[in-house]
PDB file of N, CA and C in Angstrom:
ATOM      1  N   UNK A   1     -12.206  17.033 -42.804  1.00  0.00           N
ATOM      2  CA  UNK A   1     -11.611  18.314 -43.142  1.00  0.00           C
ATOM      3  C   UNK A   1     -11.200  18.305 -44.608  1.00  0.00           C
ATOM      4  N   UNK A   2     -11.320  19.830 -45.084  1.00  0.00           N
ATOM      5  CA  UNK A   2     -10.868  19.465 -47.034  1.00  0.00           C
ATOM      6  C   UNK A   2      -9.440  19.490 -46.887  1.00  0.00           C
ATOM      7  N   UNK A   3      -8.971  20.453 -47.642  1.00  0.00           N
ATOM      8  CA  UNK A   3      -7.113  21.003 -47.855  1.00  0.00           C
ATOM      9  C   UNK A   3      -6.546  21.618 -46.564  1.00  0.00           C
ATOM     10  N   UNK A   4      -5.581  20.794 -45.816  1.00  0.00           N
ATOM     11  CA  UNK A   4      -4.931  21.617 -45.139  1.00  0.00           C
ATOM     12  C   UNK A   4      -4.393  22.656 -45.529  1.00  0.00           C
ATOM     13  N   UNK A   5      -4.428  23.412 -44.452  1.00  0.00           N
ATOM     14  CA  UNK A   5      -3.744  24.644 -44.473  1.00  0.00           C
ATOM     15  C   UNK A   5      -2.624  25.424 -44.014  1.00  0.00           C
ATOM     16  N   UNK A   6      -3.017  25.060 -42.399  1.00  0.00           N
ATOM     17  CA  UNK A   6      -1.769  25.146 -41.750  1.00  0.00           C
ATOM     18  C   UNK A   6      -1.881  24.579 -40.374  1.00  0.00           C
ATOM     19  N   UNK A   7      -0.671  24.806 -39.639  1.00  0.00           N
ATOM     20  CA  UNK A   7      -0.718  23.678 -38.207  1.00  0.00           C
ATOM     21  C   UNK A   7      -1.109  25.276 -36.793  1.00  0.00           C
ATOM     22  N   UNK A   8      -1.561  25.181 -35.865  1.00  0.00           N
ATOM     23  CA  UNK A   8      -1.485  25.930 -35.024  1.00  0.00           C
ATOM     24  C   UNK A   8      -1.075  25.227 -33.510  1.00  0.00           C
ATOM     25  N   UNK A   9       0.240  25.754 -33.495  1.00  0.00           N
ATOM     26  CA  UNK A   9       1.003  25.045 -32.406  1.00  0.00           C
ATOM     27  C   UNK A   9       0.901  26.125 -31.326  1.00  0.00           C
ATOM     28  N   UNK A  10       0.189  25.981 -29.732  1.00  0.00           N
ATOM     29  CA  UNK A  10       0.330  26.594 -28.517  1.00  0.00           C
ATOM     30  C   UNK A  10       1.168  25.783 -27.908  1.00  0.00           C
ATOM     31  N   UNK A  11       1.483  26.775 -27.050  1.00  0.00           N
ATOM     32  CA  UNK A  11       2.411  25.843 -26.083  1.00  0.00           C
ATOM     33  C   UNK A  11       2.284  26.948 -24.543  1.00  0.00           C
ATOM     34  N   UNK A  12       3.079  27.152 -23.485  1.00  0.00           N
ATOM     35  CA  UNK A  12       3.008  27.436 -22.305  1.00  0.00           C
ATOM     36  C   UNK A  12       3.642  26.456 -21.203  1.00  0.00           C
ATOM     37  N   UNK A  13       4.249  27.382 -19.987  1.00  0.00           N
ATOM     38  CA  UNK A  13       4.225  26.520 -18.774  1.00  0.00           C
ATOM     39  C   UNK A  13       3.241  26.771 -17.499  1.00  0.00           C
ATOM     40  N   UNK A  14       1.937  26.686 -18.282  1.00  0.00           N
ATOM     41  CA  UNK A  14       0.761  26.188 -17.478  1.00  0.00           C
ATOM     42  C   UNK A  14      -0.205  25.769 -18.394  1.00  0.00           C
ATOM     43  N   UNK A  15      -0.354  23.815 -18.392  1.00  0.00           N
ATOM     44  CA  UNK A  15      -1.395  23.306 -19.016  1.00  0.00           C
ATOM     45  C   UNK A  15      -2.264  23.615 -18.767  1.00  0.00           C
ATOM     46  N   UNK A  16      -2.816  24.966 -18.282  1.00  0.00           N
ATOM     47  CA  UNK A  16      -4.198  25.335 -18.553  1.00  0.00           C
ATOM     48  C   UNK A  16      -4.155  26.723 -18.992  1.00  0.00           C
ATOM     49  N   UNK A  17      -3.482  27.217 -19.623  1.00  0.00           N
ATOM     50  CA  UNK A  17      -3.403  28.487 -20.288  1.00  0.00           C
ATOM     51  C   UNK A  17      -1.745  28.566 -20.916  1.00  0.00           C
ATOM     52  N   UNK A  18      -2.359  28.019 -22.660  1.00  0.00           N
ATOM     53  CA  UNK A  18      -0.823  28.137 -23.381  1.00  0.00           C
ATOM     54  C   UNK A  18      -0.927  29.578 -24.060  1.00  0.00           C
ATOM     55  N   UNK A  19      -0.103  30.245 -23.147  1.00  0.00           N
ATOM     56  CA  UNK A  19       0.142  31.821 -23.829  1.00  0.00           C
ATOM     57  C   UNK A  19       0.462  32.052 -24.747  1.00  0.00           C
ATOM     58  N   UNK A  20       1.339  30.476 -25.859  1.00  0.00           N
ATOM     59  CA  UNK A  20       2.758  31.203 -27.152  1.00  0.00           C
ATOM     60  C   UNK A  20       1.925  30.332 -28.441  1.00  0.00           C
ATOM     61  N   UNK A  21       1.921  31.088 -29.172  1.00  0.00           N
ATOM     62  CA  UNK A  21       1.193  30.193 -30.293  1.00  0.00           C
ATOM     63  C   UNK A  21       2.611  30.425 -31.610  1.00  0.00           C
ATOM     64  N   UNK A  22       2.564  29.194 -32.048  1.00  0.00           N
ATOM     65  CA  UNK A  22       3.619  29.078 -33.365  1.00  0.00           C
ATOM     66  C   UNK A  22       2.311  28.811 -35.023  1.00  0.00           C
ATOM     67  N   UNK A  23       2.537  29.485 -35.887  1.00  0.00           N
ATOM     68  CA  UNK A  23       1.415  29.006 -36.995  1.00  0.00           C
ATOM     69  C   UNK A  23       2.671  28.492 -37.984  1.00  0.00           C
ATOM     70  N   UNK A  24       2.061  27.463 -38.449  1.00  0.00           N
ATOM     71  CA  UNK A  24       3.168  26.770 -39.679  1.00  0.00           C
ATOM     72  C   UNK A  24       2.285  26.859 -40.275  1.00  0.00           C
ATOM     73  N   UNK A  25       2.464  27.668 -41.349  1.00  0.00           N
ATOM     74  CA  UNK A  25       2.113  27.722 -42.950  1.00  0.00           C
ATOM     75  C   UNK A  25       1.907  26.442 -43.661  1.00  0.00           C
ATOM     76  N   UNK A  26       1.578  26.032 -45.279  1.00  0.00           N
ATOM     77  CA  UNK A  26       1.966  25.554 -45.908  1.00  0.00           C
ATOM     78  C   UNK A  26       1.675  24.009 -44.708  1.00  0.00           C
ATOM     79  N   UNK A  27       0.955  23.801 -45.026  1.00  0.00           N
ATOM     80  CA  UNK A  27       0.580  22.651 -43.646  1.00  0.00           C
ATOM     81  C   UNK A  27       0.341  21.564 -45.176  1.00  0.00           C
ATOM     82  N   UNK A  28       0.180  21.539 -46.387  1.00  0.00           N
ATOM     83  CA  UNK A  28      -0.747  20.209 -46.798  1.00  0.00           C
ATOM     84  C   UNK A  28       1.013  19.660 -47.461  1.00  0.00           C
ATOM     85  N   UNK A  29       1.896  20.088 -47.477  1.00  0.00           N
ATOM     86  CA  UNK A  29       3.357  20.021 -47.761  1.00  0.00           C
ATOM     87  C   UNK A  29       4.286  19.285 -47.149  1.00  0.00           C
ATOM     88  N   UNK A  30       3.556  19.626 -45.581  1.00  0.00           N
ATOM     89  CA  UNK A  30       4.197  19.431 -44.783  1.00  0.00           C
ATOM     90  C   UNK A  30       3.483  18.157 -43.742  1.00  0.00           C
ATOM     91  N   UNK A  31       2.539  17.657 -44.508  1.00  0.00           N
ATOM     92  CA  UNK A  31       1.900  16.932 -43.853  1.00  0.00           C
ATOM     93  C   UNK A  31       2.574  15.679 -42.514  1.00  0.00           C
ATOM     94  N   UNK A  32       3.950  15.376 -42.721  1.00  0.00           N
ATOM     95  CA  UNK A  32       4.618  14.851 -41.875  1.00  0.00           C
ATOM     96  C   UNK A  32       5.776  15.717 -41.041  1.00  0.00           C
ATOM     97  N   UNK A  33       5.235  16.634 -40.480  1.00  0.00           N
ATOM     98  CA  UNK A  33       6.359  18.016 -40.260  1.00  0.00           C
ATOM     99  C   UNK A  33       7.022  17.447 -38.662  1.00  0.00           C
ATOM    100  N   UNK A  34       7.994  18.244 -38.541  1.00  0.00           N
ATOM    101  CA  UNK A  34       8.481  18.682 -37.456  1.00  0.00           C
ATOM    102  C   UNK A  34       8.727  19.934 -37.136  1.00  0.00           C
ATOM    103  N   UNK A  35       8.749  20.409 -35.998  1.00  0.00           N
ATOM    104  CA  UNK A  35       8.925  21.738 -36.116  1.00  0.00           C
ATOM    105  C   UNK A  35       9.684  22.175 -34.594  1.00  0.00           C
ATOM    106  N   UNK A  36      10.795  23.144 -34.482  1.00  0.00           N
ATOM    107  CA  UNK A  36      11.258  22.988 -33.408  1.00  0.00           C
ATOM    108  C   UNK A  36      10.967  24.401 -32.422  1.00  0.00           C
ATOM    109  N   UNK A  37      11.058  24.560 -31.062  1.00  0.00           N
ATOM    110  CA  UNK A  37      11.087  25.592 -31.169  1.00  0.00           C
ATOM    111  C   UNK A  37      11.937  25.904 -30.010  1.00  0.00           C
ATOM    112  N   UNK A  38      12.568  27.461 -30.031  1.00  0.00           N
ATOM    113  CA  UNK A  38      13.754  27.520 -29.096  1.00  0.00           C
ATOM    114  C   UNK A  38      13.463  28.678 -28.485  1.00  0.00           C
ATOM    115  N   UNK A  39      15.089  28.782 -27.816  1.00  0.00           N
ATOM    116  CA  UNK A  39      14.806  29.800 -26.833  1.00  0.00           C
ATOM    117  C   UNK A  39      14.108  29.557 -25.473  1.00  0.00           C
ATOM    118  N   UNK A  40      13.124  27.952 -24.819  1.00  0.00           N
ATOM    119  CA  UNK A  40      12.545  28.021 -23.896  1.00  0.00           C
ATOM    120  C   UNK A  40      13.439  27.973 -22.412  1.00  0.00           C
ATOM    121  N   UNK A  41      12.491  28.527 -21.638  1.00  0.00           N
ATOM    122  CA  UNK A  41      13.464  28.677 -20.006  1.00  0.00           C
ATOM    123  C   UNK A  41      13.277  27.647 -19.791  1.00  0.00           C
ATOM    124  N   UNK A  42      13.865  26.843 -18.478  1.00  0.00           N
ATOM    125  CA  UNK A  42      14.323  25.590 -17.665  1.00  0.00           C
ATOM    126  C   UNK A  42      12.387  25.710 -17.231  1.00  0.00           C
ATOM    127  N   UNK A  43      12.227  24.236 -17.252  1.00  0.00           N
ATOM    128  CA  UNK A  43      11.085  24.088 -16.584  1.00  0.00           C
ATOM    129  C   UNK A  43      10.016  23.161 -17.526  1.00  0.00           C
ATOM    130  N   UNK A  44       8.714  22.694 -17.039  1.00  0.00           N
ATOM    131  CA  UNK A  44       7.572  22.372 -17.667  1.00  0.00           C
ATOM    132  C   UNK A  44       7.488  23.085 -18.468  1.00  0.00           C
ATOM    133  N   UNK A  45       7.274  22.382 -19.899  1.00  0.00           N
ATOM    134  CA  UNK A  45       6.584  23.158 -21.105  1.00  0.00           C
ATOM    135  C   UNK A  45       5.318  22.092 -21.554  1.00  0.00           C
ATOM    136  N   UNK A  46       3.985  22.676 -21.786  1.00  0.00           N
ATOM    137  CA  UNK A  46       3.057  21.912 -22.136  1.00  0.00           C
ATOM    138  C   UNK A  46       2.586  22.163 -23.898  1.00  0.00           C
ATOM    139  N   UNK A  47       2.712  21.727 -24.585  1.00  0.00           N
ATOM    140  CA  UNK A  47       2.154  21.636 -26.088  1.00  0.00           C
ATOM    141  C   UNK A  47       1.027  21.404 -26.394  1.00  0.00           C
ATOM    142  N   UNK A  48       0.084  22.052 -27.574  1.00  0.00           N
ATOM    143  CA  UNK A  48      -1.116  21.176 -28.240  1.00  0.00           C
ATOM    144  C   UNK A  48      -1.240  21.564 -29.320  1.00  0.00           C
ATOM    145  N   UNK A  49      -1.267  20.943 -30.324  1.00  0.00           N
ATOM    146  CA  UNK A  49      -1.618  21.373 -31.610  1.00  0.00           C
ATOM    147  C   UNK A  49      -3.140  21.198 -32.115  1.00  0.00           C
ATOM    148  N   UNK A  50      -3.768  21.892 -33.474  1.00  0.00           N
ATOM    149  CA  UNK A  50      -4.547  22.456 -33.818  1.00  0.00           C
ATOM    150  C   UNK A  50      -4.085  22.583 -35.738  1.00  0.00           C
ATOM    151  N   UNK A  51      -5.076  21.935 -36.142  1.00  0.00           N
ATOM    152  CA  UNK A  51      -4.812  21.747 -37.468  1.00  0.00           C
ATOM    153  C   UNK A  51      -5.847  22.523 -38.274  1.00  0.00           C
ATOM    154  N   UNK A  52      -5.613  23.233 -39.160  1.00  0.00           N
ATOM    155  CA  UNK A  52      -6.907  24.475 -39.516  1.00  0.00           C
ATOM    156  C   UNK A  52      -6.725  24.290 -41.358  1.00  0.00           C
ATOM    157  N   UNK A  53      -8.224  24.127 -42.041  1.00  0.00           N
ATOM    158  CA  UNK A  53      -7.769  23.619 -43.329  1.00  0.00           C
ATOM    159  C   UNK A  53      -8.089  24.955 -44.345  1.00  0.00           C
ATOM    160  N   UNK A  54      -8.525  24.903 -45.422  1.00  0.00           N
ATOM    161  CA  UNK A  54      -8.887  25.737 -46.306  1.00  0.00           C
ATOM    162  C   UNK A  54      -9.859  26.669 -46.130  1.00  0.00           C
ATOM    163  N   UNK A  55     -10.991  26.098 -45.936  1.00  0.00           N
ATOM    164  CA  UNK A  55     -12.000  26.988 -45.562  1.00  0.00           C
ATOM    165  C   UNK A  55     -12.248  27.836 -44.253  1.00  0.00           C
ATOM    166  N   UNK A  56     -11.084  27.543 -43.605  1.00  0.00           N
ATOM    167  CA  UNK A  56     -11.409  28.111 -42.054  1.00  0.00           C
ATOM    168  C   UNK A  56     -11.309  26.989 -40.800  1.00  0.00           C
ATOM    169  N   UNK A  57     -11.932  25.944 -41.191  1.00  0.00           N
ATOM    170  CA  UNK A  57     -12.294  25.679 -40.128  1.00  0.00           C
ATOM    171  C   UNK A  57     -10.745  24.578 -39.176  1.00  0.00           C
ATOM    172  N   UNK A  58     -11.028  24.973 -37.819  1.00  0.00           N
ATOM    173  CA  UNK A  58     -10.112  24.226 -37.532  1.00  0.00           C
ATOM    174  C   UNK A  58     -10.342  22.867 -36.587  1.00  0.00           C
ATOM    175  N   UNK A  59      -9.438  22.276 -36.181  1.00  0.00           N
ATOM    176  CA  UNK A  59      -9.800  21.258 -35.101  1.00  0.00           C
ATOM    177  C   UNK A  59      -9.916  21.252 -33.488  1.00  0.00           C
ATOM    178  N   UNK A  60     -10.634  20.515 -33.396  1.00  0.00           N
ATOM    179  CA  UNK A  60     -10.483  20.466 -31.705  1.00  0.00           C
ATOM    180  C   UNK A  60      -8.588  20.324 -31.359  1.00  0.00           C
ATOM    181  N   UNK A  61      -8.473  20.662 -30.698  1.00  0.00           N
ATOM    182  CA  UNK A  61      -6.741  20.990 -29.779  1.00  0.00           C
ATOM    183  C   UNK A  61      -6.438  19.462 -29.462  1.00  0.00           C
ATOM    184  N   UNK A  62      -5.774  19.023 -29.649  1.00  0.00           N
ATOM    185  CA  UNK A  62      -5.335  18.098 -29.319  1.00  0.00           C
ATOM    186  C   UNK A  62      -4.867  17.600 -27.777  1.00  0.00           C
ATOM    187  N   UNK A  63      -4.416  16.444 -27.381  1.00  0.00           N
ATOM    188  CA  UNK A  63      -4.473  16.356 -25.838  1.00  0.00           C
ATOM    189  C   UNK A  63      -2.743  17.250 -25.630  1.00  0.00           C
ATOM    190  N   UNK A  64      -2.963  17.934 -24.687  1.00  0.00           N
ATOM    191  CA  UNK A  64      -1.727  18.325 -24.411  1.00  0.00           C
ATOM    192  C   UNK A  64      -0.736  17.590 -23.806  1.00  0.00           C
ATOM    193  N   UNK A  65       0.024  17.785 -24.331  1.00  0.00           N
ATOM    194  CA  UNK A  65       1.907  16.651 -24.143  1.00  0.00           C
ATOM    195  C   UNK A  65       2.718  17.914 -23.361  1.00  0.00           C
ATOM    196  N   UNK A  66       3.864  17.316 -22.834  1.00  0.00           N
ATOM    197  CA  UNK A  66       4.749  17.965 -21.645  1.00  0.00           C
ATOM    198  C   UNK A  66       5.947  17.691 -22.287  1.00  0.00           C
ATOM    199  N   UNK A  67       6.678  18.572 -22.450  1.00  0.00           N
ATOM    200  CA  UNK A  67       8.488  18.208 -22.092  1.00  0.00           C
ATOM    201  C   UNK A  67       8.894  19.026 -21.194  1.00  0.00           C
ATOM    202  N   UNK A  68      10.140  18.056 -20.369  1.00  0.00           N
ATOM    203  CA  UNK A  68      11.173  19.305 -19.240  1.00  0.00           C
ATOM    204  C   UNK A  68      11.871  19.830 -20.152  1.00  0.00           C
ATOM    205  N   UNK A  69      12.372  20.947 -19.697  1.00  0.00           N
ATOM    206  CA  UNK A  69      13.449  21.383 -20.605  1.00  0.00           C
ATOM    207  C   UNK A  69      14.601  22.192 -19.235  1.00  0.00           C
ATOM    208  N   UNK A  70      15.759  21.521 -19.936  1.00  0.00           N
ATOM    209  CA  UNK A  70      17.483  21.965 -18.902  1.00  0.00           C
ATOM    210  C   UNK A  70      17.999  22.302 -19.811  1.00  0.00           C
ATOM    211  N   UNK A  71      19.041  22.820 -19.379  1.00  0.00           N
ATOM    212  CA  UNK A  71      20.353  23.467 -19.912  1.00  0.00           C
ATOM    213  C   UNK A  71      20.859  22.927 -19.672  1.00  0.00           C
TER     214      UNK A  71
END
């Protein structure tokens, strides 16, 4: 891949259809990022990220990861 670009974070609570997508900008900056995200209800949340560079093109999705999340 050339210049990152930016990160494309899905997520969902069904690992087979992540409904919520987060885009982080400014991805070649941030090359060691964290990024948080809130507001989720009690339950399975499944993640995958997706790294997309200059010219367009992006990556295969990464393996999807799980956190519970409580109150």
């Amino acid at each position: 891949m050339g210049e990152l670009d930016r990160y494309v974070i899905r997520y969902g609570q069904d690992d087979e259809n992540l409904t919520e997508e987060v885009v982080v900008t400014n991805a070649q900056a941030q090359a060691e990022m964290s990024y948080a995200i809130s507001g989720l209800d009690n339950g399975i949340w499944y993640f995958t990220i997706q790294v997309q560079d200059t010219s367009g093109l992006i990556s295969e999705p990464s393996d999807v990861v799980s956190k519970s999340v409580q109150s």
